[in-house]
Protein backbone atom coordinates (compact mmCIF):
# COMPACT_ATOMS: atom_id res chain seq x y z
CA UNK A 1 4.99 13.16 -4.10
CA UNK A 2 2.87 11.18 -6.48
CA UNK A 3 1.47 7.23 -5.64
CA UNK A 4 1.88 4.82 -8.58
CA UNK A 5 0.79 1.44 -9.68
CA UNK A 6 3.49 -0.32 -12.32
CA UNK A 7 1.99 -2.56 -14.25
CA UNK A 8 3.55 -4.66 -17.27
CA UNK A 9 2.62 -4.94 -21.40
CA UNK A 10 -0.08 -6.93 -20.11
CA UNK A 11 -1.43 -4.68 -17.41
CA UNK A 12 -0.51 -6.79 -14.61
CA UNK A 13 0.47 -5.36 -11.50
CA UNK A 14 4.63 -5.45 -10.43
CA UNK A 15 4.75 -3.57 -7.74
CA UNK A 16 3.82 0.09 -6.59
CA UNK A 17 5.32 2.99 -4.67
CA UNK A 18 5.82 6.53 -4.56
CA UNK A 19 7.62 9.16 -6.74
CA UNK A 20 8.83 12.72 -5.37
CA UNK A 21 10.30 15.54 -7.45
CA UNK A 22 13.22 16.61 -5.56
CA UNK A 23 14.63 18.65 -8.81
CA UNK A 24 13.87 20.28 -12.00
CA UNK A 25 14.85 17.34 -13.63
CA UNK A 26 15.74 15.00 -11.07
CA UNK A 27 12.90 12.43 -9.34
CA UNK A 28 13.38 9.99 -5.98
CA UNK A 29 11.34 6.82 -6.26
CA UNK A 30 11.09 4.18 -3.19
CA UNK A 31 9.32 0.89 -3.83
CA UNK A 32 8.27 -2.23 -2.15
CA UNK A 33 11.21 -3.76 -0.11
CA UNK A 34 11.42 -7.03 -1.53
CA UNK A 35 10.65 -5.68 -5.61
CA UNK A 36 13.52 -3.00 -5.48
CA UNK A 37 15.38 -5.07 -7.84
CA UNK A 38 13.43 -5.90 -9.93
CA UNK A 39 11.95 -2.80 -10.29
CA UNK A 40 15.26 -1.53 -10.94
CA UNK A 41 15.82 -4.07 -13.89
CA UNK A 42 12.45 -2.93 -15.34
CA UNK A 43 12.83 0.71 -15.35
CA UNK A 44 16.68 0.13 -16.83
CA UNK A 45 15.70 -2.42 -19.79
CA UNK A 46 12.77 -0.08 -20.80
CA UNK A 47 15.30 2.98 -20.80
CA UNK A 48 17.17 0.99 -23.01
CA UNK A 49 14.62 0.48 -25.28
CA UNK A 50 13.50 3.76 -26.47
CA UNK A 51 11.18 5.21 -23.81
CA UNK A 52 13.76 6.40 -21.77
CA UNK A 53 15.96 9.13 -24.42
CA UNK A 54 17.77 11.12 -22.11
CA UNK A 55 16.65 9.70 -18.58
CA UNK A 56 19.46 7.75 -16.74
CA UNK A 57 18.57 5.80 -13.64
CA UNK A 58 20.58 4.50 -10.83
CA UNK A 59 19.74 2.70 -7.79
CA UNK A 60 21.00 4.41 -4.36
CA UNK A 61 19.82 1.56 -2.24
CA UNK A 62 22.72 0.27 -0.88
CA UNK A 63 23.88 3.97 0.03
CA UNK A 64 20.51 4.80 2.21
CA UNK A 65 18.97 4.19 5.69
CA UNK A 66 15.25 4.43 5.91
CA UNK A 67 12.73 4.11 8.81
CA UNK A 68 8.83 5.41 9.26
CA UNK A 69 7.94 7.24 11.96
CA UNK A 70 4.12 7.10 12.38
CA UNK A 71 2.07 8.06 15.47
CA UNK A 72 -0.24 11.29 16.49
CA UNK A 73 3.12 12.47 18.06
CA UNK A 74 5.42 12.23 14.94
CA UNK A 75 5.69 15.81 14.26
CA UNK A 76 6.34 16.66 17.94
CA UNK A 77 9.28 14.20 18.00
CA UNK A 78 10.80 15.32 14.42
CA UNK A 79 10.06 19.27 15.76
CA UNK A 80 12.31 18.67 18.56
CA UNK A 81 15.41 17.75 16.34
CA UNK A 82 15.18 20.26 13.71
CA UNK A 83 14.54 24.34 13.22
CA UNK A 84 12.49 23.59 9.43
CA UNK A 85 9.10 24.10 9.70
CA UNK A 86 6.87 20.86 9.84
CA UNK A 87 3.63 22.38 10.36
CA UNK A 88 0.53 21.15 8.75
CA UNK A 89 0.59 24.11 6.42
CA UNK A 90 4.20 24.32 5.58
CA UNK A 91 4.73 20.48 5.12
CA UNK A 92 1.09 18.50 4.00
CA UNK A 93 0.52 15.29 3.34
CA UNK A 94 2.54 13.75 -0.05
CA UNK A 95 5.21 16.59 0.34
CA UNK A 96 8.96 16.10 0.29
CA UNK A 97 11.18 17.98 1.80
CA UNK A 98 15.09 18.27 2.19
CA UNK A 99 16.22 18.54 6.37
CA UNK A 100 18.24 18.47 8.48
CA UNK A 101 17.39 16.03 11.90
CA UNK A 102 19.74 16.54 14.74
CA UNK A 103 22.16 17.85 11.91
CA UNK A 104 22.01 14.73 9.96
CA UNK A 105 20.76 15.95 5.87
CA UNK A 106 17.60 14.31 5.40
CA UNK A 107 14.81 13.81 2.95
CA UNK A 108 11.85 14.00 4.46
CA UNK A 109 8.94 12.66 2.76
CA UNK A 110 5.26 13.30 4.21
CA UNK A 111 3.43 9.49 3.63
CA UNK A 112 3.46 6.47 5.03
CA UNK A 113 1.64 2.95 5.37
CA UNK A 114 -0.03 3.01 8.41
CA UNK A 115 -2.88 5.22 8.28
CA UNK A 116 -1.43 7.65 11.04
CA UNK A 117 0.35 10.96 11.07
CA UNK A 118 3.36 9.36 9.32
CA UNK A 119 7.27 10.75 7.45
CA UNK A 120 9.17 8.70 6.06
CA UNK A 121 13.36 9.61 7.16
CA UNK A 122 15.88 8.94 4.30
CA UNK A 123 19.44 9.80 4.96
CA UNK A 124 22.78 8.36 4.09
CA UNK A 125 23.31 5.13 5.51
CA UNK A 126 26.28 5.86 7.49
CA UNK A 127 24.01 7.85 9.66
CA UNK A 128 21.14 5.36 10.03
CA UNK A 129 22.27 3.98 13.43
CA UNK A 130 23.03 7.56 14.75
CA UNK A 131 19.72 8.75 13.59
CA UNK A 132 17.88 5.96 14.86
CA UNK A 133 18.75 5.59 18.33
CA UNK A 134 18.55 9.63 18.09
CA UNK A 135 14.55 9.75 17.58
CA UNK A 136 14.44 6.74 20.30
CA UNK A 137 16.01 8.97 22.92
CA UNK A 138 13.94 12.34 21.50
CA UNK A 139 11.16 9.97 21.95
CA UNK A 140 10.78 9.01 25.33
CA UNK A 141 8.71 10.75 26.63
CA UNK A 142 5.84 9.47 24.40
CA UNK A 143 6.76 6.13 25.40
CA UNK A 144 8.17 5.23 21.43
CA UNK A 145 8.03 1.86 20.67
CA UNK A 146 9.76 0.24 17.44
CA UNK A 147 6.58 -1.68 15.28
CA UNK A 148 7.54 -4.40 13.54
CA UNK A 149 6.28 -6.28 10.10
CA UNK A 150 2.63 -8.10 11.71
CA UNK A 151 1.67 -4.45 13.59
CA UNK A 152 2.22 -2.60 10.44
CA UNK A 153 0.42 -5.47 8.11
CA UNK A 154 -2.84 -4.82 10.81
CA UNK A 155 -2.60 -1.04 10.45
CA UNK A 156 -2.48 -1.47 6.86
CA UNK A 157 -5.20 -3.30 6.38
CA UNK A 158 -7.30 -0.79 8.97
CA UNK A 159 -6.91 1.70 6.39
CA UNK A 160 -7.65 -1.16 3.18
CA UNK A 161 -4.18 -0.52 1.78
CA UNK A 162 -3.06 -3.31 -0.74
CA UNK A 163 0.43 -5.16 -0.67
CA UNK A 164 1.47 -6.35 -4.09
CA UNK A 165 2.24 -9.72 -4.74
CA UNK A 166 -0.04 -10.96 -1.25
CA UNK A 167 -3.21 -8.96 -2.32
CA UNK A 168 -2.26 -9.75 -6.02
CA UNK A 169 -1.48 -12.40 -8.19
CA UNK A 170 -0.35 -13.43 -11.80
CA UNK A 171 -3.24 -11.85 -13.19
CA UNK A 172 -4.41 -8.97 -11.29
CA UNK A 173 -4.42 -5.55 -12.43
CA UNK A 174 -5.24 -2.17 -11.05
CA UNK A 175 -8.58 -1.73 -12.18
CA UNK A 176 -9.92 -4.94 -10.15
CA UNK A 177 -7.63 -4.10 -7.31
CA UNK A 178 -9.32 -1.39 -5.82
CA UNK A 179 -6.37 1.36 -7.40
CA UNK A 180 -8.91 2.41 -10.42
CA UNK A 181 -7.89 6.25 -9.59
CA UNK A 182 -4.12 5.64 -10.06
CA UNK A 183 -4.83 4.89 -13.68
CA UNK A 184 -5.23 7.94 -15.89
CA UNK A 185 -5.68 6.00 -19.39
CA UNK A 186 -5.77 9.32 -21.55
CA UNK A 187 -2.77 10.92 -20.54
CA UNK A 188 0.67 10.04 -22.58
CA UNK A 189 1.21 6.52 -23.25
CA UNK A 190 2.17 4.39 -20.89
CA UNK A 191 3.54 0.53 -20.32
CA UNK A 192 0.25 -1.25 -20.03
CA UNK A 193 -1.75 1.53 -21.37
CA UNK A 194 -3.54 -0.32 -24.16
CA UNK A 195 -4.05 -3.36 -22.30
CA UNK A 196 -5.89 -1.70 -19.30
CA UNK A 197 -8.13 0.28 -22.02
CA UNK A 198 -9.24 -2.87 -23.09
CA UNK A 199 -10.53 -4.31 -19.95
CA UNK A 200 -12.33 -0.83 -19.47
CA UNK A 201 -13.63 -1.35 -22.97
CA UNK A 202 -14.61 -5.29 -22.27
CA UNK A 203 -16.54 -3.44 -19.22
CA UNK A 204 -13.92 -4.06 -16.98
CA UNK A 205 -12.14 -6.55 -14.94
CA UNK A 206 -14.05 -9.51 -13.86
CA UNK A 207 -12.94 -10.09 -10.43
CA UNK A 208 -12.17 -6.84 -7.93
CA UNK A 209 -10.80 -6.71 -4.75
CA UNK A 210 -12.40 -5.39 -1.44
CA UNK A 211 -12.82 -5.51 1.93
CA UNK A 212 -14.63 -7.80 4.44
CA UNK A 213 -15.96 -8.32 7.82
CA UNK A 214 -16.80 -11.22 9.22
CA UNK A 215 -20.38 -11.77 10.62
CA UNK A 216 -18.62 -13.37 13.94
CA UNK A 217 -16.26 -10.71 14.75
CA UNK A 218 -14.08 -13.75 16.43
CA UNK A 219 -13.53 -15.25 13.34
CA UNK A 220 -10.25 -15.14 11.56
CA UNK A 221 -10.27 -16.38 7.93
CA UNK A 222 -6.62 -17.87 7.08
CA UNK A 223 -5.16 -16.28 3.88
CA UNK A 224 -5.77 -18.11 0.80
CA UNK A 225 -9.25 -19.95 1.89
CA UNK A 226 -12.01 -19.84 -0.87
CA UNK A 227 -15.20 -17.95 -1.53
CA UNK A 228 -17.60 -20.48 -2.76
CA UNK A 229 -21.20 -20.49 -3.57
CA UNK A 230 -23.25 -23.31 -3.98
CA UNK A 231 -23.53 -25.51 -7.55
CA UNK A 232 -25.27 -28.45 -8.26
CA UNK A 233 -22.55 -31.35 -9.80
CA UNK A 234 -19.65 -29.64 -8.50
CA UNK A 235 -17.09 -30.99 -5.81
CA UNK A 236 -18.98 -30.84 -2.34
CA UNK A 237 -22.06 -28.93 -3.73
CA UNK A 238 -19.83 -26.14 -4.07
CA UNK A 239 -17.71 -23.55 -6.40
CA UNK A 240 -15.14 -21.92 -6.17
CA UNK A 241 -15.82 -17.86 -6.90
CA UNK A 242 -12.75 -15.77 -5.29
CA UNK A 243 -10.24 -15.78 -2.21
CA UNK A 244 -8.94 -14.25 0.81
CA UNK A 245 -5.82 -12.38 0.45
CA UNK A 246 -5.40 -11.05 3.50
CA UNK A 247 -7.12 -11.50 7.60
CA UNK A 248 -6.25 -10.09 10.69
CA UNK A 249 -8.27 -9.61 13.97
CA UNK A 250 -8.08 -5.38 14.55
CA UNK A 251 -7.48 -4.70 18.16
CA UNK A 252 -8.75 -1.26 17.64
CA UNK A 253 -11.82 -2.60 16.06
CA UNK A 254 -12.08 -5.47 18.24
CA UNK A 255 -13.24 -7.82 15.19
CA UNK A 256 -11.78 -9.69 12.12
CA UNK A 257 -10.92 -7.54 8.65
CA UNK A 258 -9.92 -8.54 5.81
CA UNK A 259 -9.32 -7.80 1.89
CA UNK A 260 -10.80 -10.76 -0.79
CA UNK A 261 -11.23 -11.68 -4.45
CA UNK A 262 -14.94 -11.61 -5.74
CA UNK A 263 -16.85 -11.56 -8.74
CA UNK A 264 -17.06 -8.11 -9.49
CA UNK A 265 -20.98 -7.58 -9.12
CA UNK A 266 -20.69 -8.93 -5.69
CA UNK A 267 -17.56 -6.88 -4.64
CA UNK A 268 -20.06 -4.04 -5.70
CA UNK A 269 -22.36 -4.54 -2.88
CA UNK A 270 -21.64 -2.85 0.41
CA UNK A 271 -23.09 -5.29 2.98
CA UNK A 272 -24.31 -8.08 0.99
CA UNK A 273 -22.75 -11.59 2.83
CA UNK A 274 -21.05 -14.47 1.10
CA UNK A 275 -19.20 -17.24 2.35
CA UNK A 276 -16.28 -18.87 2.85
CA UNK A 277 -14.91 -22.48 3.33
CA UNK A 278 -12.96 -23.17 6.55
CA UNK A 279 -11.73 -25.77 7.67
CA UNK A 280 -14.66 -27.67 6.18
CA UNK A 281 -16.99 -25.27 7.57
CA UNK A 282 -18.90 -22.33 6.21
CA UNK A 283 -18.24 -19.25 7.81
CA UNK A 284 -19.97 -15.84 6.55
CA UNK A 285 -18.58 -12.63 5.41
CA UNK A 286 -19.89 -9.38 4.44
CA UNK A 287 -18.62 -6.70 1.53
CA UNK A 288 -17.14 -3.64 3.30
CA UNK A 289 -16.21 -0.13 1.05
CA UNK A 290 -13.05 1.79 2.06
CA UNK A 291 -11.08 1.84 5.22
CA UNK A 292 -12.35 0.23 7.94
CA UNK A 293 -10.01 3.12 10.38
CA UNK A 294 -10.59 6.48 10.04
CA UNK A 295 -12.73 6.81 6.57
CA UNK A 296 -11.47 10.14 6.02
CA UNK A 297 -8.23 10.59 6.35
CA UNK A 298 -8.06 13.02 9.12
CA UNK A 299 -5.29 11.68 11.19
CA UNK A 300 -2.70 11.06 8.75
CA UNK A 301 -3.57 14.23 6.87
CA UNK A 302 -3.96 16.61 10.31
């Protein structure tokens, strides 16, 4: 299973997901919920148009249930409904496997979004409901709990993960958006290819994303406010030099995180403060590198 960033001509980012090999010629690729069309469209039209000679592509959407099931217990749970082997060793992190889960076929793929020991479960859709309520019920024990779209955007951003289209706009690209080592510029050509070796040869992008802290932990930046600095002539003494893209207060850090557009030789600096306009107030913020959760990976990779 392989991470990727798809960018347009331009080198703009669309959207992102992952692909798996699941045959010698055959490849499974998931993307963000609400770009699966278009994504779709995109890969089709440049099939069409002489990069794709003897792929064909077809969207099984409609035909598939799909859930994540994250938690240190994960493994436990799935071990209970199935005789594969789901060890560490026989099944790492970014694998994908084919299952069955209380006799239901399966593909079993080894990632997820929220930082923790995480699989995502794809099966046919007919069995989705069956399948569902069956890890529920497997689950109790552990006290399982269904997480919905606001605990999974706070466990996200734990861990710094990005969400295209609210961590990007118009004009973003992977290079300033903190995905630099998805972008291999001398392999084969690529959509985007020569437009991203031009910012690298223009020394990069101008404006890179990265995480924050807030100097009063209590503080919760809305998303969208500005990073300004202070100029002489402009508007309130004051210019405009990035913005927030996304804010949460972390229960399990017991402060406020966030991700933000800056200049890129501030975005450089680990610790250095800047500040941001609230609510006609000035509220500081300081540059934090990598996830805030778990730096290293260990729990989603144990």
């Amino acid at each position: 299973v392989r991470y990727g960033a798809m960018v347009n001509a331009e080198g703009v980012l669309m959207d992102d997901g992952v692909t798996a090999r699941v045959g010698e010629q055959e490849w499974y690729m998931t993307t963000t919920s609400s770009g699966a069309g278009a994504v779709y469209e995109w890969i089709q039209w440049w099939a069409q148009s002489g990069w794709g000679e003897g792929v064909h592509v077809t969207s099984v959407s409609e035909g598939k249930a799909a859930f994540n099931l994250a938690g240190p217990q994960s493994r436990a749970l799935l071990q209970k409904l199935t005789d594969a082997d789901l060890s560490n060793d026989a099944f790492p992190y970014m694998r994908v496997r084919e299952v069955e889960l209380a006799g239901v076929p399966c593909r079993l793929m080894r990632i997820g979004f929220t930082g923790e020991l995480s699989y995502e479960i794809h099966c046919g859709a007919g069995y989705g409901r069956f399948l569902w309520e069956t890890i529920l019920n497997a689950g109790k024990g552990w006290e399982i709990r269904p997480f919905g779209v606001e605990a999974q955007r706070i466990l996200r951003l734990e861990k710094g993960h990005i969400i295209i289209g609210a961590d990007t706009d118009a004009l973003s690209n992977p290079l300033g958006a903190e995905l630099a080592w998805a972008v291999k510029l001398d392999k084969a050509d690529f959509i985007g290819q020569r437009a991203l070796a031009d910012i690298v040869a223009k020394d990069g992008s101008k404006q890179k994303l990265t995480g924050f802290k807030m100097v009063d932990p209590t503080i919760v930046p809305e998303e969208g406010l500005q990073v300004v600095q202070p100029k002489e002539g402009a508007p309130l003494g004051l210019e405009t030099i990035g913005w927030v893209s996304s804010s949460r207060f972390s229960p399990t850090l017991n402060e406020s995180i966030g991700l933000c557009w800056l200049p890129a030789q501030l975005a450089e600096q680990a610790g250095e403060t800047f500040t941001i306009r609230r609510d006609g107030e000035l509220v500081e913020a300081m540059v934090h590198h990598g996830p805030f959760y778990d730096p290293d990976g260990q729990r989603l990779r144990g």
